[in-house]
C-alpha atoms as a PDB file:
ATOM      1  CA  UNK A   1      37.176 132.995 231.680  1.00  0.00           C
ATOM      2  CA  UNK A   2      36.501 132.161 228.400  1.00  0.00           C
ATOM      3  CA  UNK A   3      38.624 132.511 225.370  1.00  0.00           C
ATOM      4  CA  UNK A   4      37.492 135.475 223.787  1.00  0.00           C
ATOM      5  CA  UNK A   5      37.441 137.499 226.828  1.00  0.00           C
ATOM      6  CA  UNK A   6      41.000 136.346 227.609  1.00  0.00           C
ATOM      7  CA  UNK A   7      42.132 136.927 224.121  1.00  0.00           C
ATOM      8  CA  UNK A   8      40.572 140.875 224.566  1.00  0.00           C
ATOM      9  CA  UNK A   9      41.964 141.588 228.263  1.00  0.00           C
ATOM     10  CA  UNK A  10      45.544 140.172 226.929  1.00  0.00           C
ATOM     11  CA  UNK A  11      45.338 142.595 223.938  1.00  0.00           C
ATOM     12  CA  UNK A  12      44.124 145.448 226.274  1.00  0.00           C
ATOM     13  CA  UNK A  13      47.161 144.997 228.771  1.00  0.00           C
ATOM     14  CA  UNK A  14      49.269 144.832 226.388  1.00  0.00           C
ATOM     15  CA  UNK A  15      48.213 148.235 225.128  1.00  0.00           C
ATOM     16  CA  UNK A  16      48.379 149.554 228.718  1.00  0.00           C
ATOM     17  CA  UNK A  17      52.386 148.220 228.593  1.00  0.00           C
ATOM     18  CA  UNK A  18      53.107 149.615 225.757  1.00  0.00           C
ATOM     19  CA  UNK A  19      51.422 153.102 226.388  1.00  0.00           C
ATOM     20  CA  UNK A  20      53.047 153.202 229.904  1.00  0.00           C
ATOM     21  CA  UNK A  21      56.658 152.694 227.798  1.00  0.00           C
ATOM     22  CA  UNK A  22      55.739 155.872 225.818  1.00  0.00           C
ATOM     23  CA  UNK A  23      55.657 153.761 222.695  1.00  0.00           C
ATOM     24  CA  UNK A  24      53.313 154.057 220.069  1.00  0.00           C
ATOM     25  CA  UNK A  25      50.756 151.564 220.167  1.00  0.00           C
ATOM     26  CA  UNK A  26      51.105 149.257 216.754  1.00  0.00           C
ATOM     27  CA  UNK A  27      48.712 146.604 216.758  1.00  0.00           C
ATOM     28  CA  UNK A  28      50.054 144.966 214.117  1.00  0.00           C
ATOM     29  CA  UNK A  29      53.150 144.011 216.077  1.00  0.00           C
ATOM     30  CA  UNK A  30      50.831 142.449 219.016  1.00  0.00           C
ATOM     31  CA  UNK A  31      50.510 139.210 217.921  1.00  0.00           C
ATOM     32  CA  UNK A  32      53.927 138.233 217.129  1.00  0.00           C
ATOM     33  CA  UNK A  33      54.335 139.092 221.223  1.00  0.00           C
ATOM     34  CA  UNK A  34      51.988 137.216 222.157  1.00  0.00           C
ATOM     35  CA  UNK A  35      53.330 134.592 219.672  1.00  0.00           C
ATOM     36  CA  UNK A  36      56.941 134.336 222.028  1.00  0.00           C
ATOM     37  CA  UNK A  37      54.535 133.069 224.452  1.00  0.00           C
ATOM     38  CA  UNK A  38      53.633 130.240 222.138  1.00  0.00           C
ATOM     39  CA  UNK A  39      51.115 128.900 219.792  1.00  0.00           C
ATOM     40  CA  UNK A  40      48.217 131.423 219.425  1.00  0.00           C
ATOM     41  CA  UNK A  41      45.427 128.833 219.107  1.00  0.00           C
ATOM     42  CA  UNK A  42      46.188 127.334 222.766  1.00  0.00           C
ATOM     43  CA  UNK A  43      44.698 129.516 225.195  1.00  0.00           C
ATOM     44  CA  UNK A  44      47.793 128.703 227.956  1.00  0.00           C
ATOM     45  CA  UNK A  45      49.579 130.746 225.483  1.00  0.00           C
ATOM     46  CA  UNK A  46      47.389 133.985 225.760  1.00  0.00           C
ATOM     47  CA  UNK A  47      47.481 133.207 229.738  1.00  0.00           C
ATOM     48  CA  UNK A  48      50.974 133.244 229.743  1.00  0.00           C
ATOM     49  CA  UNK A  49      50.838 136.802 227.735  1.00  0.00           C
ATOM     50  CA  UNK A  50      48.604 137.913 229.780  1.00  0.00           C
ATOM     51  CA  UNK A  51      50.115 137.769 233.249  1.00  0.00           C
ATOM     52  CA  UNK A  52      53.402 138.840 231.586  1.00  0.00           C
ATOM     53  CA  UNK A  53      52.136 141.849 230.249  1.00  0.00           C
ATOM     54  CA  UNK A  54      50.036 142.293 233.585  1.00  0.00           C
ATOM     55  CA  UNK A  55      53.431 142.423 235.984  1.00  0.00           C
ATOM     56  CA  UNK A  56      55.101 144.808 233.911  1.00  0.00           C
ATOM     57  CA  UNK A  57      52.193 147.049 233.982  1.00  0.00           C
ATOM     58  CA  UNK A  58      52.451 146.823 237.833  1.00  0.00           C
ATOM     59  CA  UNK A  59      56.212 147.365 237.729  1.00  0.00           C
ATOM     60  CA  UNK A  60      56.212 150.357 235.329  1.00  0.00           C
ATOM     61  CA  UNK A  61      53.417 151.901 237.565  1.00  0.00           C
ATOM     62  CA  UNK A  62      54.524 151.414 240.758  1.00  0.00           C
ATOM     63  CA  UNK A  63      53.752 154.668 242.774  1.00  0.00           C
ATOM     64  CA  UNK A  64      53.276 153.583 246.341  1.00  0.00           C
ATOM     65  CA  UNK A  65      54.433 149.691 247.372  1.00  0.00           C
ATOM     66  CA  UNK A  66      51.863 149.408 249.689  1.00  0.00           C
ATOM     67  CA  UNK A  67      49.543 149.678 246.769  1.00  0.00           C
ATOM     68  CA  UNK A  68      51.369 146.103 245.910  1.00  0.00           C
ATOM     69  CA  UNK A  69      49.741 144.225 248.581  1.00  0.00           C
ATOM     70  CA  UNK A  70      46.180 146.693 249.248  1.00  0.00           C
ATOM     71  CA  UNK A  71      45.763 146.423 245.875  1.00  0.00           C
ATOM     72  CA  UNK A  72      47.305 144.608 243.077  1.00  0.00           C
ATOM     73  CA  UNK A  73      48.306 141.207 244.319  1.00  0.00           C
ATOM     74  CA  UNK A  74      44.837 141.394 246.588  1.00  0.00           C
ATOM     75  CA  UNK A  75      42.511 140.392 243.989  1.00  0.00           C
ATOM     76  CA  UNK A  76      38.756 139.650 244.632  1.00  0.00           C
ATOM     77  CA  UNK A  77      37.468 136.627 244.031  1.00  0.00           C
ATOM     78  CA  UNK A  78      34.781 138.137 241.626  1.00  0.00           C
ATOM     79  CA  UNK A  79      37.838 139.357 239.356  1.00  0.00           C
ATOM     80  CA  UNK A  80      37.420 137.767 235.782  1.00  0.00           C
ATOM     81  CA  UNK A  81      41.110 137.446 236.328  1.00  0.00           C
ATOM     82  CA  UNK A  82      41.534 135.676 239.534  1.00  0.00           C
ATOM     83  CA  UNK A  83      42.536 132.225 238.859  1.00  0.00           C
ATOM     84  CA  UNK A  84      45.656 134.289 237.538  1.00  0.00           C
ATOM     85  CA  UNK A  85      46.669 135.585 241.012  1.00  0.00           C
ATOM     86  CA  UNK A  86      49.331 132.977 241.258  1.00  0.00           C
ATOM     87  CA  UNK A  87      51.264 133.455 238.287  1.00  0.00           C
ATOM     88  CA  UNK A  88      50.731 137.031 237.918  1.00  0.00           C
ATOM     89  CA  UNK A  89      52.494 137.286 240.929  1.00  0.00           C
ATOM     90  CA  UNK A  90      55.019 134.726 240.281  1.00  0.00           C
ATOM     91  CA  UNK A  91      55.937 136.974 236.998  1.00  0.00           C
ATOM     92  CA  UNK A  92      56.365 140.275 239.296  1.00  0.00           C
ATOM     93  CA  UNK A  93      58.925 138.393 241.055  1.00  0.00           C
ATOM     94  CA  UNK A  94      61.152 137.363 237.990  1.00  0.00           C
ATOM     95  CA  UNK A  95      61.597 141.615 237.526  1.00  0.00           C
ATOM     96  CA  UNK A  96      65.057 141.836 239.696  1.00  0.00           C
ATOM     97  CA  UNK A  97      63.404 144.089 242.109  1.00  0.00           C
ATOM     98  CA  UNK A  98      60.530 142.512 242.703  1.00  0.00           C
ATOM     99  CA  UNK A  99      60.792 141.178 246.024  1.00  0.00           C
ATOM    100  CA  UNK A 100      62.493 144.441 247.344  1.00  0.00           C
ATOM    101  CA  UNK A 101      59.197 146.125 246.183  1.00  0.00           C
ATOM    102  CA  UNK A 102      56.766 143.709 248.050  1.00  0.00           C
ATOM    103  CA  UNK A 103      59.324 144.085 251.072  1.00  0.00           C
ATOM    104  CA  UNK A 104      58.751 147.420 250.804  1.00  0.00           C
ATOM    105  CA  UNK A 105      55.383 147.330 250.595  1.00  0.00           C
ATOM    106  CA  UNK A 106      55.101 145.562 253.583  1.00  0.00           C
ATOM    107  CA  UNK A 107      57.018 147.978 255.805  1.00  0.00           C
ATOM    108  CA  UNK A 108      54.907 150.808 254.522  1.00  0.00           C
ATOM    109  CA  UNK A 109      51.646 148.299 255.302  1.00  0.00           C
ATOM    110  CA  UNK A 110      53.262 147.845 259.105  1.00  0.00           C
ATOM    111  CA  UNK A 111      54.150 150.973 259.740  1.00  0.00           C
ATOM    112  CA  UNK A 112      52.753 153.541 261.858  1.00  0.00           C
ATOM    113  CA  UNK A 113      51.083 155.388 258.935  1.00  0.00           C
ATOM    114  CA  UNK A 114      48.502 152.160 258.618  1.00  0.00           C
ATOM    115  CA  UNK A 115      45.672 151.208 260.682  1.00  0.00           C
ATOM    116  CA  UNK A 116      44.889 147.365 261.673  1.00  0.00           C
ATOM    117  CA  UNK A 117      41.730 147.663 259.282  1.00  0.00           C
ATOM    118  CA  UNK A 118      44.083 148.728 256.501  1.00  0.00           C
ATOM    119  CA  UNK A 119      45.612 145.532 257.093  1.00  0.00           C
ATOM    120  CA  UNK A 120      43.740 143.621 257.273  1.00  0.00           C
ATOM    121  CA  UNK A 121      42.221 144.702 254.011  1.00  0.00           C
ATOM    122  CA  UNK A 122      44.977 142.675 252.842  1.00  0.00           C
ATOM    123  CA  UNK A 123      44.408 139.535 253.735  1.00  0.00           C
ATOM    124  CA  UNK A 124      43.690 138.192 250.552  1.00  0.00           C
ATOM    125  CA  UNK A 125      47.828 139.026 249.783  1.00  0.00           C
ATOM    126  CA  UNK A 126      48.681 137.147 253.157  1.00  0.00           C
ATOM    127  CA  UNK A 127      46.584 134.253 252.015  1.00  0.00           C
ATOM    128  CA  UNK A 128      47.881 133.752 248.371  1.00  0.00           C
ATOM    129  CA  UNK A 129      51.095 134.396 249.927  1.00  0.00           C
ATOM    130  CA  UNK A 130      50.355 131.311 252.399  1.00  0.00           C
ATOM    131  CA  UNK A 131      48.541 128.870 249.149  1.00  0.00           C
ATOM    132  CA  UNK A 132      51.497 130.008 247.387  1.00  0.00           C
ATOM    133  CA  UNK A 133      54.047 128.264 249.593  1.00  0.00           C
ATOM    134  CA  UNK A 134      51.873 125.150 250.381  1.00  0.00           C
ATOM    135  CA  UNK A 135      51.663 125.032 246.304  1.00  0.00           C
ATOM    136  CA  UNK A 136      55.477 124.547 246.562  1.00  0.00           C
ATOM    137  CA  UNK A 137      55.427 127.389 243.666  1.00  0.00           C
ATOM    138  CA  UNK A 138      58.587 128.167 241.478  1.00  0.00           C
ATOM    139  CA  UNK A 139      59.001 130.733 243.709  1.00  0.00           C
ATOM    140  CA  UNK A 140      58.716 129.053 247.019  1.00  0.00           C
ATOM    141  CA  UNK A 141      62.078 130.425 248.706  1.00  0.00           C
ATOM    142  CA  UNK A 142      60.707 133.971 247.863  1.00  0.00           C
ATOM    143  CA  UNK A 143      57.454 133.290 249.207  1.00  0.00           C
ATOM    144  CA  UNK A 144      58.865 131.482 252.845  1.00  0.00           C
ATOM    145  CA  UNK A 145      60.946 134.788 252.588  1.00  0.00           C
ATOM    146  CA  UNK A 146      57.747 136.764 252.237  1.00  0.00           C
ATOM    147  CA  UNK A 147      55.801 135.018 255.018  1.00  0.00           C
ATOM    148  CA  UNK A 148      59.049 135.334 257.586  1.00  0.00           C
ATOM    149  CA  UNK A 149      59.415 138.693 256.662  1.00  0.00           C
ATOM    150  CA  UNK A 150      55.522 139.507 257.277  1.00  0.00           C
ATOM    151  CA  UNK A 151      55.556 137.876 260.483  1.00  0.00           C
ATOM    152  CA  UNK A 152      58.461 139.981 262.020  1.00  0.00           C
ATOM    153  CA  UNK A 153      56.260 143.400 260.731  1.00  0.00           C
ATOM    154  CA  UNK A 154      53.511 141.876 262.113  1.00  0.00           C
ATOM    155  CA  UNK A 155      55.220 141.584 265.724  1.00  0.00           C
ATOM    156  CA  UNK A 156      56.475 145.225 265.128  1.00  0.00           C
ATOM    157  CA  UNK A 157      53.479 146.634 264.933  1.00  0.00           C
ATOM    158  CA  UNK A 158      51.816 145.209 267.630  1.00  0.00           C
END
C-alpha cells in the first residue's frame, strides 16, 4: 500500500467512525487524531490510525458476531488492507468486549444454524488466528484462548 492510498483509506474510516457515533463529521479536527497516533510524516503513524479507527468501526457496527469471523477478521488476500489483518484484530481485542464478541461469534459459526461450507468460508479467521499465536502476538493468551475455544465448537458440531 502506498502512502497516499493509506493516508485516504485512514481519512475515510475515520469518517465512517465518526458518522457511526452520530457526530458531525469536522475534518478539520482529523488530523490532530491521527496526530495521537504520532508524527504525521511517518506512515506507521497513519497505520496505527488506521487499524484503530478500523476496530471501532467493527465494534460500533456489530450486528451479527458471526459476521466477525465470515467477514471482518477474514480478509482476502487481494484486500489493499491485508497486511493489516494482524493488528486490526489485535485493536478489536483491546475494546473490553472484544473477545466475548469473537466467542460469540464462534458459537453462532458452530451452531446448528451453519453449514460446514459456511465454515469453512472462514478459514482465513482460523488461520490468522493460528499465525497469530506462532507470532507470539501481544495478544497471545487471547489468541491460545481463541484456538482452545474453536477446537471444543469444532468437536460440537461434528
Amino acid at each position: 500500500m502506498n502512502f497516499a492510498e493509506l493516508k485516504k483509506e485512514t481519512y475515510e474510516m475515520w469518517e465512517c467512525v465518526s458518522t457511526f457515533k452520530g457526530a458531525v463529521v469536522q475534518p478539520e479536527y482529523f488530523k490532530g487524531e491521527v496526530k495521537t497516533f504520532g508524527d504525521l510524516r511517518c506512515k506507521e503513524t497513519w497505520k496505527k490510525a488506521y487499524c484503530s479507527f478500523y476496530a471501532k468501526m467493527i465494534r460500533s457496527s456489530i450486528l451479527d458476531a458471526y459476521n466477525l469471523i465470515l467477514y471482518q477478521f477474514n480478509p482476502s488476500p487481494d484486500d489493499w488492507d491485508y497486511e493489516l489483518r494482524y493488528r486490526i484484530f489485535e485493536e478489536f481485542l483491546t475494546f473490553p468486549d472484544g473477545l466475548d464478541f469473537i466467542k460469540l461469534g464462534l458459537e453462532q459459526l458452530f451452531s446448528s444454524d451453519f453449514t460446514r461450507q459456511d465454515r469453512e468460508e472462514a478459514r482465513g479467521f482460523f488461520l490468522m488466528v493460528q499465525e497469530e499465536s506462532a507470532r507470539g502476538g501481544e495478544f497471545g493468551g487471547a489468541i491460545g484462548s481463541l484456538r482452545e475455544f474453536a477446537k471444543l465448537a469444532r468437536a460440537q458440531a461434528s
